[in-house]
Protein backbone atom coordinates (compact mmCIF):
# COMPACT_ATOMS: atom_id res chain seq x y z
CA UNK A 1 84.65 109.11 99.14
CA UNK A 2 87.85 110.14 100.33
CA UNK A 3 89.38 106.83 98.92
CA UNK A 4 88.12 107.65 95.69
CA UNK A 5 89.45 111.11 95.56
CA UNK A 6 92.19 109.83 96.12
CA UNK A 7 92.11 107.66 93.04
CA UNK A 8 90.82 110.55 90.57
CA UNK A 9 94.11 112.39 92.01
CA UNK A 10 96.39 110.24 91.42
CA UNK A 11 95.46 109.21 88.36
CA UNK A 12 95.51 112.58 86.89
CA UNK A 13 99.16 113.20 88.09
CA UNK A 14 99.74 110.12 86.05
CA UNK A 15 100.31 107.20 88.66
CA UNK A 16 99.20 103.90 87.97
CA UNK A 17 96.75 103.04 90.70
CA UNK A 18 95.23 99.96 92.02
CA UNK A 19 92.28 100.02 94.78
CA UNK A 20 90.51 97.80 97.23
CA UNK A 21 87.50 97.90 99.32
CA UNK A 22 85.56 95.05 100.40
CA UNK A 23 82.16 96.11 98.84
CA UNK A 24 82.02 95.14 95.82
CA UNK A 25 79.79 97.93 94.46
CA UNK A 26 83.08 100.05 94.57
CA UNK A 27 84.43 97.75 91.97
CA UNK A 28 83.22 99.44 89.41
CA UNK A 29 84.00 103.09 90.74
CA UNK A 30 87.25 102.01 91.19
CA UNK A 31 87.36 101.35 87.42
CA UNK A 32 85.84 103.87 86.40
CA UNK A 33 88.30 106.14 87.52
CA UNK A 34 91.11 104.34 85.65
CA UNK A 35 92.28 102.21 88.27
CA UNK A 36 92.83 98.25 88.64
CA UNK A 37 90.44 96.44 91.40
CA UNK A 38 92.83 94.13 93.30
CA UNK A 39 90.73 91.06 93.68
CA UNK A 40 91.13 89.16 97.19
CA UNK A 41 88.06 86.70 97.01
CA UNK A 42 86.72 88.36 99.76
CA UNK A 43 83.35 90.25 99.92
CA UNK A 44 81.73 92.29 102.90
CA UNK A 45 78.52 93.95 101.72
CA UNK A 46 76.50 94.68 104.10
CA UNK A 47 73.07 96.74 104.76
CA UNK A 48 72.89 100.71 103.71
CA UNK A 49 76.37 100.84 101.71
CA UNK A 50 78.58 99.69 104.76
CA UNK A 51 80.77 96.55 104.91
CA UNK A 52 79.95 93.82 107.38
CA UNK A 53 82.62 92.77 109.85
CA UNK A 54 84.85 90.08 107.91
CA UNK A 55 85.20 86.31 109.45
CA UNK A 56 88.55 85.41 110.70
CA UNK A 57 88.82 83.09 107.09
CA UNK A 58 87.97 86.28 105.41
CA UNK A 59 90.30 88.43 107.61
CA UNK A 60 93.16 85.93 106.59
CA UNK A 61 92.62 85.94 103.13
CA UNK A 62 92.00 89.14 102.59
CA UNK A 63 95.29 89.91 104.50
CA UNK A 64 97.17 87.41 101.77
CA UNK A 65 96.42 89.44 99.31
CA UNK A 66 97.02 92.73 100.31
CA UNK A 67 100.12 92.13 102.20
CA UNK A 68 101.49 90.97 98.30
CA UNK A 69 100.67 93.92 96.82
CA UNK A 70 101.23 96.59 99.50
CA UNK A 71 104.78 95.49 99.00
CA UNK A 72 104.83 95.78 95.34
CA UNK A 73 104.17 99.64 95.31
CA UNK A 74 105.70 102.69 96.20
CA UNK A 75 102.57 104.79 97.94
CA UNK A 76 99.68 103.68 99.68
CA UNK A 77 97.07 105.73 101.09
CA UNK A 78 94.18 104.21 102.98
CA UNK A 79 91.04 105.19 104.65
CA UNK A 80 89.59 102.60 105.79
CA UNK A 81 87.04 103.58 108.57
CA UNK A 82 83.94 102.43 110.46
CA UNK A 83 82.03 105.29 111.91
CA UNK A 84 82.04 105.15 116.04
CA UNK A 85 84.47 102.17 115.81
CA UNK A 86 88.30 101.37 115.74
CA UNK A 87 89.24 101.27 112.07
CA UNK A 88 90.34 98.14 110.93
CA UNK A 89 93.91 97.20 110.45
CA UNK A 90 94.46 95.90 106.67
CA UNK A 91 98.16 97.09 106.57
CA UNK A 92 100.55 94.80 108.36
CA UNK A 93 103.62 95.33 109.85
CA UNK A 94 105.43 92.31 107.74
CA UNK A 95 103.70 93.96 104.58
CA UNK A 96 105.65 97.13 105.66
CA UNK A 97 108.68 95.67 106.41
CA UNK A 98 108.50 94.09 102.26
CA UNK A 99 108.34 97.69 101.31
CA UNK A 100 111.27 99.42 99.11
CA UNK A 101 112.98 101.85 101.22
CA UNK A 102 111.85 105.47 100.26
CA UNK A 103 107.84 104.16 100.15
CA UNK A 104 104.91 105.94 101.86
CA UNK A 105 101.84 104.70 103.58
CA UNK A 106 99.99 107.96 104.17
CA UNK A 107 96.88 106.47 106.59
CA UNK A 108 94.24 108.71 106.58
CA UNK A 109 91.90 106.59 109.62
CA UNK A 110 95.06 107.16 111.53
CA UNK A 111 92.34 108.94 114.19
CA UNK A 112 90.42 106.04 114.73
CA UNK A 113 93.62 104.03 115.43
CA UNK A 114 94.71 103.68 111.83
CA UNK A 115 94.61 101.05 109.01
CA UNK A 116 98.40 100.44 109.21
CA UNK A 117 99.33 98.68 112.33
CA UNK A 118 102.63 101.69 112.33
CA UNK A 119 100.33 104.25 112.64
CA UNK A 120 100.69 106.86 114.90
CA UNK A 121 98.09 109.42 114.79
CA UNK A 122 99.24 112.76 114.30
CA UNK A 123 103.18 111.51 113.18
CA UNK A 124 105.54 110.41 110.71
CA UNK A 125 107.16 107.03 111.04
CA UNK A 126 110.16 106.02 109.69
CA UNK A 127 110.41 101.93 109.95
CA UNK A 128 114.05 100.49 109.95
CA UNK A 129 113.63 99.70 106.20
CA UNK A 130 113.40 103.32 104.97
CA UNK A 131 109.14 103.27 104.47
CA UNK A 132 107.63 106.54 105.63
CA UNK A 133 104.10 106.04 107.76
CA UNK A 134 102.21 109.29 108.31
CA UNK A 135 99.32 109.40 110.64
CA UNK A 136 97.37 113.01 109.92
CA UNK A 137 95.14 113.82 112.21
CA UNK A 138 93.25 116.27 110.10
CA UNK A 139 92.39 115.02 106.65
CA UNK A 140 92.85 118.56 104.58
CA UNK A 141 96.96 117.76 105.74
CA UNK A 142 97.32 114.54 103.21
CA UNK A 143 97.22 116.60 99.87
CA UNK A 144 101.07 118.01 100.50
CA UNK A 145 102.48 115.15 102.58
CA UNK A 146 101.35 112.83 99.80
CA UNK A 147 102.37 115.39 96.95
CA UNK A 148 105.73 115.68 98.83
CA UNK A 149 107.03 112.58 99.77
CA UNK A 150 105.55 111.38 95.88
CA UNK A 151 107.82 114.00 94.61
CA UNK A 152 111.04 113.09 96.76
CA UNK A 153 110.40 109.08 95.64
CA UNK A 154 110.68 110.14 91.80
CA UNK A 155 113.47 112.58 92.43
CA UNK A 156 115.60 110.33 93.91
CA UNK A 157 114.12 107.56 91.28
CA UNK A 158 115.37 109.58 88.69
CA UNK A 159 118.58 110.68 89.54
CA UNK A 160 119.75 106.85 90.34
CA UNK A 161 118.40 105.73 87.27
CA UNK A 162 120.40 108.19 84.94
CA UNK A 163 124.32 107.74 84.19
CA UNK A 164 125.04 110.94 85.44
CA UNK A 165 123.46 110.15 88.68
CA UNK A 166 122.08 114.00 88.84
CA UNK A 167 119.67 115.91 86.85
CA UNK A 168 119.14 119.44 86.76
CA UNK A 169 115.75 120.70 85.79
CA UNK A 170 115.47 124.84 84.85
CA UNK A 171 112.74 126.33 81.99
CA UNK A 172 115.65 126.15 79.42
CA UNK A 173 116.59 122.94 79.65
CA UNK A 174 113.03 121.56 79.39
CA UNK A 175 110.82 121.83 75.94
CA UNK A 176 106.97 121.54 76.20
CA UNK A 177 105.14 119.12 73.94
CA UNK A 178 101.32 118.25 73.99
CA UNK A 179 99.84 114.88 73.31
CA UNK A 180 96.65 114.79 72.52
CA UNK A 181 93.65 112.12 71.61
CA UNK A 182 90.29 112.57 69.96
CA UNK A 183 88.38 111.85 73.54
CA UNK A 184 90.73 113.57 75.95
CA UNK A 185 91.66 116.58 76.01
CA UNK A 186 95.31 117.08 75.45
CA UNK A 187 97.91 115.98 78.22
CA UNK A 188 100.99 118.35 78.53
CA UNK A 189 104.69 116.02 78.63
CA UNK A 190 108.03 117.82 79.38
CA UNK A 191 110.99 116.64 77.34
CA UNK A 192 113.94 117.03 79.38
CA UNK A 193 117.69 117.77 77.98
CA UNK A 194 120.68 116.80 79.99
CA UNK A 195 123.57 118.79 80.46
């Protein structure tokens, strides 16, 4: 659930999200909420809704996988957990040290011993090649650590991106437009003017 909520939330803040879970009746919840299904080849259902434990051929290729895209995007927030057990480590160390400088692994198990194999529960780590790992201890924390660090990534996205190299945002500077489609209801855009 968490997992998912995640999804819904940052989809409507406009990120493009993939997701992965090793049941494959989450594929299409995952889709549902707008998100791409990373595919791995690997498939743990087991009895009640739970995963089975994975093989060590299914540990390796699932780990393939996800260590190539892990270090193709900029946030990643797992939650991963088995209840009364260790959670299981899908995040590894080399796939952190592929990530940009300025990305975020916000790992939400980190109380079970974490899905990232940086976690520390109840910290922030900052690896060697700029990636923030933060460990919450109490779930109801995420919402402004991810919201924050999110926001400092495109800030400092956007200001090395422009040719100024700084942009100032106030209410007169910025116009309000609205988009809108017949089965949506309309999305609000800023347009931003640069001094």
């Amino acid at each position: 659930v968490a997992g998912l909520q995640a999804i819904a939330t940052a989809r409507r803040l406009g990120a493009v999200v993939e997701a992965y879970d090793v049941r494959s009746a989450t594929r299409e919840q995952v889709k549902s909420l707008g998100a791409k299904f990373v595919e791995t080849g690997v498939s743990a259902d087991g009895a009640g809704g739970y995963a089975r434990e994975l093989t060590a051929e299914e540990k390796t290729k699932q780990q393939e996988a996800l260590d190539a895209r892990i270090a193709a995007v900029d946030t990643v927030i797992s939650t991963a957990s088995v209840p009364g057990r260790k959670a299981p480590v899908i995040i590894s160390k080399a796939a952190v040290e592929r990530m940009r400088a300025g990305s975020v692994i916000v790992d939400i198990a980190a109380e079970q011993g974490g899905n990232c194999e940086l976690t520390k529960a109840g910290e922030t780590v900052v690896t060697a090649n700029g990636v923030k790992v933060i460990g919450p201890t109490t779930p109801a924390r995420c919402t402004r650590a991810i919201s924050s660090t999110s926001s400092n990534r495109r800030s400092t996205r956007a200001a090395s991106s422009t040719s100024i190299g700084r942009m100032k945002f106030s209410p007169a500077q910025c116009s309000r437009t609205t988009a809108s489609s017949n089965t949506k209801p309309p999305a609000k855009r800023w347009k931003v003017k640069q001094t």
